[in-house]
Protein backbone atom coordinates (compact mmCIF):
# COMPACT_ATOMS: atom_id res chain seq x y z
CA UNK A 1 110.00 96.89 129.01
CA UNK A 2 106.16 96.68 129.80
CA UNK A 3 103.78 95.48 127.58
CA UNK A 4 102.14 98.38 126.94
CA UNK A 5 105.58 100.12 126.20
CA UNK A 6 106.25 97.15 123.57
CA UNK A 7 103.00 97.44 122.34
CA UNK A 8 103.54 101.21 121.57
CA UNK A 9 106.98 100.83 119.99
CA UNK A 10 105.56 98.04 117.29
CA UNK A 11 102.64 100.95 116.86
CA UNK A 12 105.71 103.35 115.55
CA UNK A 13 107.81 100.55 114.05
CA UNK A 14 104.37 99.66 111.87
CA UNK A 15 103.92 103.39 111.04
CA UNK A 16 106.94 103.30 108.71
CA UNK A 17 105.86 100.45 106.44
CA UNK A 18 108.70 98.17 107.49
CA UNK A 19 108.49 96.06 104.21
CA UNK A 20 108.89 98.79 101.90
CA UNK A 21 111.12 100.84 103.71
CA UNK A 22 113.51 97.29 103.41
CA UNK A 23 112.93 97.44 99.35
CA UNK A 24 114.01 101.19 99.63
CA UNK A 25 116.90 100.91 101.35
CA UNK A 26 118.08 97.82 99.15
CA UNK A 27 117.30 99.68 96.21
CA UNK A 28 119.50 102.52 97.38
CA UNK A 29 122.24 100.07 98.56
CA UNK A 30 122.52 98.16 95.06
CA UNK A 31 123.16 102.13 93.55
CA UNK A 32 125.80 102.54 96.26
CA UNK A 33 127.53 99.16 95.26
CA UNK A 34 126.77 100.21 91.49
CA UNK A 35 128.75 103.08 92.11
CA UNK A 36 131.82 101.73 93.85
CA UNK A 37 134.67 100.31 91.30
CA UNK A 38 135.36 96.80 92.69
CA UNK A 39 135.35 95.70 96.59
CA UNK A 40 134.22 98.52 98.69
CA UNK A 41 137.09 99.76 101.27
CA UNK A 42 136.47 100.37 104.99
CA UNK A 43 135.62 103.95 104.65
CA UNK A 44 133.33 103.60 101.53
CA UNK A 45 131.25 100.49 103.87
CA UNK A 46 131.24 102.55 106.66
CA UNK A 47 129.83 105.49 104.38
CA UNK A 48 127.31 103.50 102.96
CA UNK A 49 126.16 101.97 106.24
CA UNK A 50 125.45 105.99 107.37
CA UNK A 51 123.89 106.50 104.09
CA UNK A 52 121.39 103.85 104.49
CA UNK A 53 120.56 104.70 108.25
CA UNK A 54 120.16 107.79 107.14
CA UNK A 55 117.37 107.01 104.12
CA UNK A 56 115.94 104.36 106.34
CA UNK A 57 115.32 107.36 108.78
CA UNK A 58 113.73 109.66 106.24
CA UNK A 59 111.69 106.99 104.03
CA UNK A 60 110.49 105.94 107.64
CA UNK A 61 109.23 109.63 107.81
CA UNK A 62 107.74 109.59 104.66
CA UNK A 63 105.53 106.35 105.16
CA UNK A 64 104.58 107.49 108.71
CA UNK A 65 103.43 110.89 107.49
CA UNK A 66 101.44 109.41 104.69
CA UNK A 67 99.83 106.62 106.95
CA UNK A 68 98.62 110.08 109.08
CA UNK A 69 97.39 111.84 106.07
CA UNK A 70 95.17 108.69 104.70
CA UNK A 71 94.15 107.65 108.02
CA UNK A 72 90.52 107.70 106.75
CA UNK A 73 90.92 106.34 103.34
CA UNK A 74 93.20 103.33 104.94
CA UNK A 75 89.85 102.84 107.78
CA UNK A 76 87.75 101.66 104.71
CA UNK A 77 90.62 99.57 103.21
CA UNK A 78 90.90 96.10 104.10
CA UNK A 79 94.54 96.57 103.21
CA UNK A 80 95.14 98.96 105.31
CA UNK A 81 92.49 99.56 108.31
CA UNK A 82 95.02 97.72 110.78
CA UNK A 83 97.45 100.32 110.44
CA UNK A 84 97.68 102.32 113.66
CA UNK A 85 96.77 105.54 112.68
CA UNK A 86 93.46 103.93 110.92
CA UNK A 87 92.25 102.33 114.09
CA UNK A 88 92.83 105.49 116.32
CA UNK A 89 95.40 103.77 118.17
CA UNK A 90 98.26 106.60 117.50
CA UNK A 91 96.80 110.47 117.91
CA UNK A 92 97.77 112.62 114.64
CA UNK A 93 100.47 114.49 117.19
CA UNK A 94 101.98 111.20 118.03
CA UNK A 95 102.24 110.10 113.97
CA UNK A 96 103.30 113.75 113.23
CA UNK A 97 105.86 114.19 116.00
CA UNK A 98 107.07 110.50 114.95
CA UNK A 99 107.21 111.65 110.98
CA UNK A 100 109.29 115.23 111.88
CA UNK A 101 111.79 113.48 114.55
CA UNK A 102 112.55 110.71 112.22
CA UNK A 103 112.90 113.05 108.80
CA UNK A 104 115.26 115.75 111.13
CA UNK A 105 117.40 112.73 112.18
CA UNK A 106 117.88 111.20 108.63
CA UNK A 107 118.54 114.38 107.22
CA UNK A 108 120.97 115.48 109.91
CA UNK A 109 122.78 111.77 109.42
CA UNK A 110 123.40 112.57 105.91
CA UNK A 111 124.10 115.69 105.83
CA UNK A 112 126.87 115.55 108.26
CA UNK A 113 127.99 111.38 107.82
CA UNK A 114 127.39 111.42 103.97
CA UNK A 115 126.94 114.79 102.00
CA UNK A 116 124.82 117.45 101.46
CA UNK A 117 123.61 116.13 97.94
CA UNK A 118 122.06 112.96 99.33
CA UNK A 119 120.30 115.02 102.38
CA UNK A 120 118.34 117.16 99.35
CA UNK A 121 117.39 114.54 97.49
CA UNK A 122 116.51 112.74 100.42
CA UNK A 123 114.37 115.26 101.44
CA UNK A 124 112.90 115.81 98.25
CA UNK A 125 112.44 112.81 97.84
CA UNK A 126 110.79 112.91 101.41
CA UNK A 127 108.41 116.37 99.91
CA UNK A 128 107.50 113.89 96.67
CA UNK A 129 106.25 111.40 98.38
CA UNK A 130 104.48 112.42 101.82
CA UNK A 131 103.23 115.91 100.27
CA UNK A 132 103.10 115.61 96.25
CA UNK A 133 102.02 112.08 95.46
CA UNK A 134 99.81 111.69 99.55
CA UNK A 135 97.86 114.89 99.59
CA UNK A 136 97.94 116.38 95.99
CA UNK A 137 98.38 113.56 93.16
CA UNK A 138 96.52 110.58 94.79
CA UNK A 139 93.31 111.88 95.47
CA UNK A 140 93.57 114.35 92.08
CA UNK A 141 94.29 112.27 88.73
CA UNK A 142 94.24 108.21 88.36
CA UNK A 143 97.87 109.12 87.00
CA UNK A 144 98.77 109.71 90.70
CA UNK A 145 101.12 106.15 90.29
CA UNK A 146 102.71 107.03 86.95
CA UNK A 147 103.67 110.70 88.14
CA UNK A 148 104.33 109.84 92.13
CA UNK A 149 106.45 107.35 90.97
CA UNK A 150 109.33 109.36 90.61
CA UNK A 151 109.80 109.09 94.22
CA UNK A 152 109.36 105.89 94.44
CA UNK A 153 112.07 105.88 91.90
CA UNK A 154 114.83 108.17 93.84
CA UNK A 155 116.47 105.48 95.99
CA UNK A 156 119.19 104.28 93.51
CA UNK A 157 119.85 107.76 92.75
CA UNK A 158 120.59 108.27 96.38
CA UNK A 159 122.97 105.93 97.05
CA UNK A 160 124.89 106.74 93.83
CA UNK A 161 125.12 110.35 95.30
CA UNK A 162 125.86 108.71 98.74
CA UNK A 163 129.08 107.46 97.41
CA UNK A 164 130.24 109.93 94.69
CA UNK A 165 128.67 113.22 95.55
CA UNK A 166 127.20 113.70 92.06
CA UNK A 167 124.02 112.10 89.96
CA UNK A 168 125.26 110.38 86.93
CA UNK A 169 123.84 108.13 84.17
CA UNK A 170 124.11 105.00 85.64
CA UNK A 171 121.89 106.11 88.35
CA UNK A 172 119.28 107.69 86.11
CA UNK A 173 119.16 104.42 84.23
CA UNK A 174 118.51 102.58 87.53
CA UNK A 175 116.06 105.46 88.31
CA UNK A 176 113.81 104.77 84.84
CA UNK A 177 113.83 100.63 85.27
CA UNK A 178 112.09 101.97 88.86
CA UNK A 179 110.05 104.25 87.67
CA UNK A 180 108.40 102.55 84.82
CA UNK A 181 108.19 99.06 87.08
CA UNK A 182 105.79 100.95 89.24
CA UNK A 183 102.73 101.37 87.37
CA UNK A 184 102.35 97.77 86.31
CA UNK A 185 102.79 96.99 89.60
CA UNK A 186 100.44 99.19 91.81
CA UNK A 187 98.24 98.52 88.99
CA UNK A 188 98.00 94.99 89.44
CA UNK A 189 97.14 95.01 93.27
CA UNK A 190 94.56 97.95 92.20
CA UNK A 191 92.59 95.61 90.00
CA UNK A 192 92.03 92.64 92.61
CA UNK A 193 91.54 95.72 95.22
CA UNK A 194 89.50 97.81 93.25
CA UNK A 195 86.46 97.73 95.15
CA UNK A 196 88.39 99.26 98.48
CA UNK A 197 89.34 102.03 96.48
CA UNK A 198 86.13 102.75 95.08
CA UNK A 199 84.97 102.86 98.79
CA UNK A 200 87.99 104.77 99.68
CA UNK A 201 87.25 107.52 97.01
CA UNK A 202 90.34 107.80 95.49
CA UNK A 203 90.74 107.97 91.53
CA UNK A 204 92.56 105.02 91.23
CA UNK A 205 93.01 103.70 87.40
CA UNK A 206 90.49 100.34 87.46
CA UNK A 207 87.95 102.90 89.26
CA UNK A 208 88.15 105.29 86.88
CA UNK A 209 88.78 103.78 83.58
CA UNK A 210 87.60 100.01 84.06
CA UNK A 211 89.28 97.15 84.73
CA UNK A 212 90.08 96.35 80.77
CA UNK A 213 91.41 99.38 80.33
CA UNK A 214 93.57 99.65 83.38
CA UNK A 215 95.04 95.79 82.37
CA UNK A 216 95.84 97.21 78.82
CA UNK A 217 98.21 99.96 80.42
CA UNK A 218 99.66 97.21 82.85
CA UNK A 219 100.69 95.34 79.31
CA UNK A 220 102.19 98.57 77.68
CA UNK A 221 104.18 99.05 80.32
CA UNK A 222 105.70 95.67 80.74
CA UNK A 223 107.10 96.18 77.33
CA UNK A 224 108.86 99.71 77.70
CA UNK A 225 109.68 98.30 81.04
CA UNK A 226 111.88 95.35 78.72
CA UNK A 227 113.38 98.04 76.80
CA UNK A 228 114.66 99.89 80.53
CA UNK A 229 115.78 96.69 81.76
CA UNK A 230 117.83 96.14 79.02
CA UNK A 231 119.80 99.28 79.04
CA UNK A 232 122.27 98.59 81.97
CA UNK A 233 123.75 96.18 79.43
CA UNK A 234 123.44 98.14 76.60
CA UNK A 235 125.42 100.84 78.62
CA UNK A 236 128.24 98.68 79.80
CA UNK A 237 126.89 98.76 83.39
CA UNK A 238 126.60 94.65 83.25
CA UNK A 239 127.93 91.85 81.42
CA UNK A 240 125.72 89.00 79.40
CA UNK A 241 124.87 87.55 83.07
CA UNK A 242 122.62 90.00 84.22
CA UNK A 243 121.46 90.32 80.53
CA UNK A 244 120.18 86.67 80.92
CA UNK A 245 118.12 87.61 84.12
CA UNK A 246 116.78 90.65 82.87
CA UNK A 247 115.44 89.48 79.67
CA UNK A 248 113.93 86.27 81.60
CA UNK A 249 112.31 88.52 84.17
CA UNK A 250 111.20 91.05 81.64
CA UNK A 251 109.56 87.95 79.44
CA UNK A 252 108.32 86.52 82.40
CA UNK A 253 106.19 90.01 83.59
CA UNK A 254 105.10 90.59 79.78
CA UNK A 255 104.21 87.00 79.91
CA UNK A 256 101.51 87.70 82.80
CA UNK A 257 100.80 90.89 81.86
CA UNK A 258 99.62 89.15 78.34
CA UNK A 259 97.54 86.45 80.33
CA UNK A 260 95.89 89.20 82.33
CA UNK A 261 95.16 91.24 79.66
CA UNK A 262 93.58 87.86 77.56
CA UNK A 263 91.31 86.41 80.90
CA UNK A 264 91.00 88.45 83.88
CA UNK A 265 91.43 87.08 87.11
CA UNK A 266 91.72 88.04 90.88
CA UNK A 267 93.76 85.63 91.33
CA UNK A 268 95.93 86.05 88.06
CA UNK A 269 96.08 90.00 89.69
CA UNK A 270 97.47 88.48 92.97
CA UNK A 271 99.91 86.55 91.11
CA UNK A 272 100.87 89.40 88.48
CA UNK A 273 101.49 91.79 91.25
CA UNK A 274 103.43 88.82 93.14
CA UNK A 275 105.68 88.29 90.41
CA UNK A 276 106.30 92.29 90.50
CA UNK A 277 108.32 92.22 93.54
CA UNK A 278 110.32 89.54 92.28
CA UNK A 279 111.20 90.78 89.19
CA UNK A 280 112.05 94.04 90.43
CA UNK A 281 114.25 92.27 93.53
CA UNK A 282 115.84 89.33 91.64
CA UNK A 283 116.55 92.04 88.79
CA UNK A 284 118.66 94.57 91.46
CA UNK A 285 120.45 91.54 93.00
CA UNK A 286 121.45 90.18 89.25
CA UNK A 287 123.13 93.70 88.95
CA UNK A 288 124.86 93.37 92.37
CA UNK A 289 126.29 89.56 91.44
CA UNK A 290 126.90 91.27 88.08
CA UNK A 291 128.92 93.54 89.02
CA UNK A 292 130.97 91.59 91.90
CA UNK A 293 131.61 88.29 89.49
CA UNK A 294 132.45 90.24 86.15
């Protein structure tokens, strides 16, 4: 492989937001495990390893098609400007080619390896997220996270439908944890970033409603979040182990949520939205040990 070949693949490979697309697709796999009664069989692994090439595929879509819509906005963000569609080093064709061929793969992977359930909400999920939330919500209302994160929310849902064909409770409770995590979250990098999106020009909430404001909803949430976290034990989904974990986690977000709200910081922001990602990780993989040990 030449350089310049290897230098265009890790182009495509950074189109598809690599990190995130990883959180998706263990997100997804924790609601396949969820839904599986006990050790998974041979057929039911090799099901779920389809399921999550197959929403790897599509959520790889999704993020390349939204790095080609907010190729501008990501030029003036210091966040984003090295992505490869911000520095002009992938044409739109190339990015838009890339997003189709990827999202017709997926779908065609679960459609025909998984079922047709998980294909349509894949793809919806797909429609949510690239067209909804990237071209419509984000640029509209400064509740672009709180209502775009329903996507963001879908990929426990999806592996629950990988492996039993249907949508049921235990994946909708999985799918509100999710989708009430997000806006504390995005809202916390928004504050220490806040002066890239005022540049960028998008109605994010610390641009629009001030940076007090904006840590007052990050605190709200935090506490509903609690109450979500809570209910896979409340449901019979877990035992008093991941009980333990959640309500430490949950305490331990309110707990920097409360210290934001009290003395802002960019620094307390970087740590806040830090400590995000681990709750919302180290919360999924308490389920998974959860549900193996008990």
């Amino acid at each position: 492989m030449t350089a310049a070949t290897s230098s265009a693949w890790r182009q495509y490979y950074a189109l598809t937001k690599p990190r995130v697309v990883q959180l998706i697709v263990f997100c997804a796999l924790i609601g396949m495990v969820l839904a599986v009664p006990g050790a998974p069989r041979a057929p039911e692994l090799l099901l779920g390893l389809w399921a999550c090439v197959g929403i790897w595929l599509v959520a790889g879509a999704a993020a390349a098609f939204n790095c080609l819509v907010e190729k501008t906005i990501d030029s003036k963000m210091k966040r984003t400007a090295w992505r490869p569609t911000a520095k002009g080093e992938l044409s739109d064709r190339q990015a838009l080619l890339f997003s189709a061929a990827l999202c017709t793969l997926g779908s065609a992977i679960l459609y025909v390896m998984v079922n047709p359930l998980t294909m349509w909400l894949t793809f919806a999920t797909f429609v949510g997220y690239a067209i909804v939330y990237t071209v419509i919500l984000k640029p509209l209302t400064p509740q672009n996270i709180v209502i775009g994160g329903a996507s963001g929310a879908m990929p426990p849902v999806l592996g629950w439908a990988a492996m039993t064909g249907e949508v049921g409770p235990e994946a909708l409770i999985l799918f509100l944890i999710i989708f009430l995590w997000t806006p504390p979250h995005f809202w916390a990098l928004a504050l220490y970033r806040v002066e890239d999106y005022r540049k960028s020009g998008l109605p994010m909430l610390p641009v629009t409603h001030g940076n007090a404001f904006t840590r007052l909803q990050i605190l709200l949430y935090t506490v509903v979040l609690m109450a979500a976290c809570l209910m896979p034990f409340v449901y019979g989904m877990s035992s008093w182990l991941y009980l333990g974990v959640a309500a430490v986690l949950s305490i331990g977000f309110i707990a920097y949520a409360v210290a934001l709200f009290r003395v802002y910081s960019d620094e307390l922001a970087r740590k806040t939205f830090r400590f995000s990602l681990i709750h919302l990780s180290a919360l999924f993989a308490a389920l998974l040990v959860d549900h193996y040990l008990f």
